[in-house]
Protein backbone atom coordinates (compact mmCIF):
# COMPACT_ATOMS: atom_id res chain seq x y z
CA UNK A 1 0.00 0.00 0.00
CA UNK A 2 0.89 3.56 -0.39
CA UNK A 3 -1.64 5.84 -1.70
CA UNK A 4 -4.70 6.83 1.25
CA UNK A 5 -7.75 8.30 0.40
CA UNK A 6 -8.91 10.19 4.08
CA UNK A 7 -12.75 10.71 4.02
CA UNK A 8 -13.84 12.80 6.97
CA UNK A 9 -17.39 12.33 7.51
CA UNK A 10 -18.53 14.88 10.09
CA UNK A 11 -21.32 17.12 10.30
CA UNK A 12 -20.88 20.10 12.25
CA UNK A 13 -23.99 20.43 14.79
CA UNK A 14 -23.82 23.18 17.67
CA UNK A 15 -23.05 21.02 19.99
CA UNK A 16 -20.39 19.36 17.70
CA UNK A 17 -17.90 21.52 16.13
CA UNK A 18 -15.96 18.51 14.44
CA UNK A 19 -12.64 19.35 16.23
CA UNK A 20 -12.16 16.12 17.35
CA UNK A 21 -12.64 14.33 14.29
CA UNK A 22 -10.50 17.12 12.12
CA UNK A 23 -7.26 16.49 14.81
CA UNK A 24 -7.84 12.72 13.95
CA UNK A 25 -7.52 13.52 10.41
CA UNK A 26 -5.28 15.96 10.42
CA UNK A 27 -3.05 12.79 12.35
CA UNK A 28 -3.47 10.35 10.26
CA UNK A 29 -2.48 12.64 7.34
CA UNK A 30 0.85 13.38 9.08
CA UNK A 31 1.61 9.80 10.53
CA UNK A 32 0.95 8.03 6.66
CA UNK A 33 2.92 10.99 5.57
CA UNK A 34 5.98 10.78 7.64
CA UNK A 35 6.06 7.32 6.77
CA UNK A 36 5.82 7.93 3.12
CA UNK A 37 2.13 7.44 2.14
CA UNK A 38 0.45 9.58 -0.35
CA UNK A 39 -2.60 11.09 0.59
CA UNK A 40 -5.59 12.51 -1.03
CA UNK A 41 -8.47 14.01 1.33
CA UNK A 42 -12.08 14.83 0.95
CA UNK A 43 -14.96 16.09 3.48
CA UNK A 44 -18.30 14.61 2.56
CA UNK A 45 -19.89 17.88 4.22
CA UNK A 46 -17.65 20.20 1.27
CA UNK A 47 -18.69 20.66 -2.31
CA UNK A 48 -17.56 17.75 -4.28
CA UNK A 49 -16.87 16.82 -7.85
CA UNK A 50 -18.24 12.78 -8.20
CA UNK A 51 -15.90 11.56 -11.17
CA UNK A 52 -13.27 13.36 -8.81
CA UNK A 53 -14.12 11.14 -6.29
CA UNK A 54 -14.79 8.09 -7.43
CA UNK A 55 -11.32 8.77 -9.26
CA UNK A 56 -9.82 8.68 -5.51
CA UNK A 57 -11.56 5.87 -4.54
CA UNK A 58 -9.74 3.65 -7.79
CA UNK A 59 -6.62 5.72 -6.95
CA UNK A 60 -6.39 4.65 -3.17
CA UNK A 61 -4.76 1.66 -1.68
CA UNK A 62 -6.57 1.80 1.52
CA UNK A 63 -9.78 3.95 2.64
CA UNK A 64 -9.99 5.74 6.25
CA UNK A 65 -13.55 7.04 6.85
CA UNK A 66 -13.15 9.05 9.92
CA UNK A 67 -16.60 9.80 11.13
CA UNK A 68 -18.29 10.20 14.30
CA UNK A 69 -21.17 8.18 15.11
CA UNK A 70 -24.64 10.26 14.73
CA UNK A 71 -28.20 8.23 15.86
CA UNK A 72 -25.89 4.50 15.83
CA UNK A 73 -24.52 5.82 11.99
CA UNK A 74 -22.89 7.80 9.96
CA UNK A 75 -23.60 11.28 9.21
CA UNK A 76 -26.15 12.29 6.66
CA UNK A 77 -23.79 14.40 5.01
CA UNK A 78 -21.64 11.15 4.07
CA UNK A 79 -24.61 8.83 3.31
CA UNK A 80 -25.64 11.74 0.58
CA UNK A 81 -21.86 11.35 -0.54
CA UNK A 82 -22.74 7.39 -0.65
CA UNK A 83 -25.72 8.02 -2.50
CA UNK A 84 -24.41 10.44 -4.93
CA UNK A 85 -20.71 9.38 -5.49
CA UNK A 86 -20.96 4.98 -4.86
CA UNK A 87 -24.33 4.86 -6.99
CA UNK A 88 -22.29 6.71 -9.93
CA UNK A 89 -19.77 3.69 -9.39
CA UNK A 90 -21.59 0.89 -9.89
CA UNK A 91 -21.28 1.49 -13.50
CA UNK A 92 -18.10 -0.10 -13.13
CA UNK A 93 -15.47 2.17 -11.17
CA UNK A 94 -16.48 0.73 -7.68
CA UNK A 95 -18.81 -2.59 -9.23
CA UNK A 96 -20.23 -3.93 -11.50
CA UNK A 97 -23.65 -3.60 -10.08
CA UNK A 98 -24.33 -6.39 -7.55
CA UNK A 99 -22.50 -8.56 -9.38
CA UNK A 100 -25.35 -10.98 -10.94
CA UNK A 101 -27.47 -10.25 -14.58
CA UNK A 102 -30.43 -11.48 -15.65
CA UNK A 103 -28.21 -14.11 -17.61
CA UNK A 104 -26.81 -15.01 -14.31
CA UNK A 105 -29.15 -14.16 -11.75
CA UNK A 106 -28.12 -16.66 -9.32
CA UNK A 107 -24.86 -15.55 -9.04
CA UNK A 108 -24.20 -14.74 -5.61
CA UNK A 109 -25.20 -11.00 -4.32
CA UNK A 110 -23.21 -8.50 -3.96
CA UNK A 111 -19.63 -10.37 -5.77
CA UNK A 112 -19.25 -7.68 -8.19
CA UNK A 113 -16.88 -5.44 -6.86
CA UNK A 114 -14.01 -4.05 -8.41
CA UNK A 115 -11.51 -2.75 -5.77
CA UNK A 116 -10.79 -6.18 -4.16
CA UNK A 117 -6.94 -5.16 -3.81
CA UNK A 118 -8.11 -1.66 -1.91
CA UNK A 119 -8.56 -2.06 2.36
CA UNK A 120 -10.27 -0.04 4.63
CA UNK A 121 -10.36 1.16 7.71
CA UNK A 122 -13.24 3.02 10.35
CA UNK A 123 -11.67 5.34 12.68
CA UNK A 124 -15.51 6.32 14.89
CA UNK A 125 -15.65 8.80 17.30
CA UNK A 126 -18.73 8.14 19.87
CA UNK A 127 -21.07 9.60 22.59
CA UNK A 128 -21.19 5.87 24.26
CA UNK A 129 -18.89 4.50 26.73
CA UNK A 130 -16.14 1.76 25.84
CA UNK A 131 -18.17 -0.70 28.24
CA UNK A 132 -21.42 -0.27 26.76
CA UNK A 133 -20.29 -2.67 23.55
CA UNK A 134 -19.05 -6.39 24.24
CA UNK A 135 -21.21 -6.96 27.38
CA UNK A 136 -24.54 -8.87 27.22
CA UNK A 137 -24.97 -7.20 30.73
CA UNK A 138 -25.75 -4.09 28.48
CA UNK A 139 -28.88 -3.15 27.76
CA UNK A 140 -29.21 -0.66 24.60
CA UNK A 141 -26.23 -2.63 22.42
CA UNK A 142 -27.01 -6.09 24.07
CA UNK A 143 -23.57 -7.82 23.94
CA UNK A 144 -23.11 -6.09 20.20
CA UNK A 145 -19.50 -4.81 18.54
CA UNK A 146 -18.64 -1.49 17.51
CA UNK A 147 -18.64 -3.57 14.39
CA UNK A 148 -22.05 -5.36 14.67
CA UNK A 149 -23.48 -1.27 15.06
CA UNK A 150 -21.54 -0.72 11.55
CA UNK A 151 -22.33 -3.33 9.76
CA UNK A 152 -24.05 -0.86 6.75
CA UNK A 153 -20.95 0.73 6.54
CA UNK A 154 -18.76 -2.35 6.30
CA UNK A 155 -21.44 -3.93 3.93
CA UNK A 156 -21.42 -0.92 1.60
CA UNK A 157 -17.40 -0.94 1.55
CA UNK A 158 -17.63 -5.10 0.68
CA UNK A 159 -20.00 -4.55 -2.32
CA UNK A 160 -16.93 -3.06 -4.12
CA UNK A 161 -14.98 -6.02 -3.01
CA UNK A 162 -12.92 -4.25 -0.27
CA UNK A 163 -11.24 -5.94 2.83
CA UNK A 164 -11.39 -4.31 6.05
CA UNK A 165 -8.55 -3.33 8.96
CA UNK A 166 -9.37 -3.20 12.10
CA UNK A 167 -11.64 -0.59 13.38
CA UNK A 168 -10.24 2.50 16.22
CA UNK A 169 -12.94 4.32 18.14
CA UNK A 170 -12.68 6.69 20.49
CA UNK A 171 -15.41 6.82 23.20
CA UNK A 172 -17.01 8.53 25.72
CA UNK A 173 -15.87 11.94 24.19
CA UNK A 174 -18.65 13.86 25.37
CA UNK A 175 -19.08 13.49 28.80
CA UNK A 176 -15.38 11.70 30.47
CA UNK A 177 -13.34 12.31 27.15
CA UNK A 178 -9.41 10.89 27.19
CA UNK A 179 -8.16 12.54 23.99
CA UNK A 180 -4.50 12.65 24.54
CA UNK A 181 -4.76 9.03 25.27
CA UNK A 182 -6.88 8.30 22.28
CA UNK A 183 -4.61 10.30 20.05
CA UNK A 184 -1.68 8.19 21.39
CA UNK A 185 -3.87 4.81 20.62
CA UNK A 186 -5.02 6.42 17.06
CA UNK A 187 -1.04 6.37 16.65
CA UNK A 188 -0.48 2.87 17.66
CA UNK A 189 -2.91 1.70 15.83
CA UNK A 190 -1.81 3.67 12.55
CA UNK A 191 1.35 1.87 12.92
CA UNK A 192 0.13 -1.32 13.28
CA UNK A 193 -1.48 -1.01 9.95
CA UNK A 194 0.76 0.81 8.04
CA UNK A 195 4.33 0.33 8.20
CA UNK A 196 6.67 2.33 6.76
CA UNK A 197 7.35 2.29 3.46
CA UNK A 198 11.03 1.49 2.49
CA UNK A 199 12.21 3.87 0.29
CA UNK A 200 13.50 2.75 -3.17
């Protein structure tokens, strides 16, 4: 890998300014960096161009969607960007459709994806404790993942044949936030993904 396509999702909101998830980009973009990644950035809430962006998408080695997590989802700034930018794609940038045709209808759903060399990553910032996920004891998640929540998202990303890293999240940010310490674990995590590159 070496090229990194950054999508920040967020949504400014009064009581959400996006600072958060702009020092988590702004990070990533000079961790990869440093280490010799190229990167290419977009904001789903920003004018965008779609042929620009599904030209990123093809471009990109690996995919970080840094969003925060608004009513157990992404923003609706970035599912408009979904709508507008991965529904252009299925033309044949992203998929070919969902992979069957009436020739082949029982082909298996959702196999026609194009950008099975291209990974991706979820880097969530939430409202919701750490402990809240993973425990059965729980009741709102009810023993579910971080993951389970985000299945859409990871669905959406495995229709164009993409293969996910592990997810980061940073919790609790509202009301007993640990930033420094999540920035240090954002880090970590960075660099257990992506190594760095040797130069030639």
């Amino acid at each position: 890998m070496k090229n990194v396509f950054i999508i920040n999702a967020h949504q400014p909101y009064p009581f959400s300014e996006g600072k958060l998830n702009s020092a988590l980009e702004t990070l990533a973009e000079k961790n990869l960096g440093a280490k010799g990644y190229e990167i290419r950035k977009t904001a789903s809430r920003a004018p965008y161009h779609v042929d620009e962006e599904l030209e990123k998408h093809t471009w990109a080695d690996a995919i970080l969607l840094q969003s925060p997590v608004n009513w157990m989802g992404v923003p609706w700034s970035f599912k408009k960007y979904m709508d507008e930018v991965y529904s252009m794609g299925m033309a044949g940038q992203l998929c070919h459709g969902d992979g069957r045709s009436r020739n082949a209808p029982d082909k298996q759903y959702g196999s026609g994806g194009t950008l099975g060399e291209t990974r991706y990553m979820l880097s969530l910032t939430f409202n919701a404790p750490r402990e809240s996920f993973d425990d059965p004891s729980q009741d709102f998640f009810a023993g579910r993942s971080v993951d389970d929540l985000f299945l859409p998202t990871h669905l959406n990303f495995r229709f164009f044949g993409m293969k996910p890293m592990e997810t980061f999240a940073c919790h609790d940010v509202m009301k007993n936030p640990d930033i420094e310490n999540d920035f240090r674990r954002f880090e970590t995590h960075l660099d257990n993904h992506f190594p760095k590159l040797k130069l030639n």
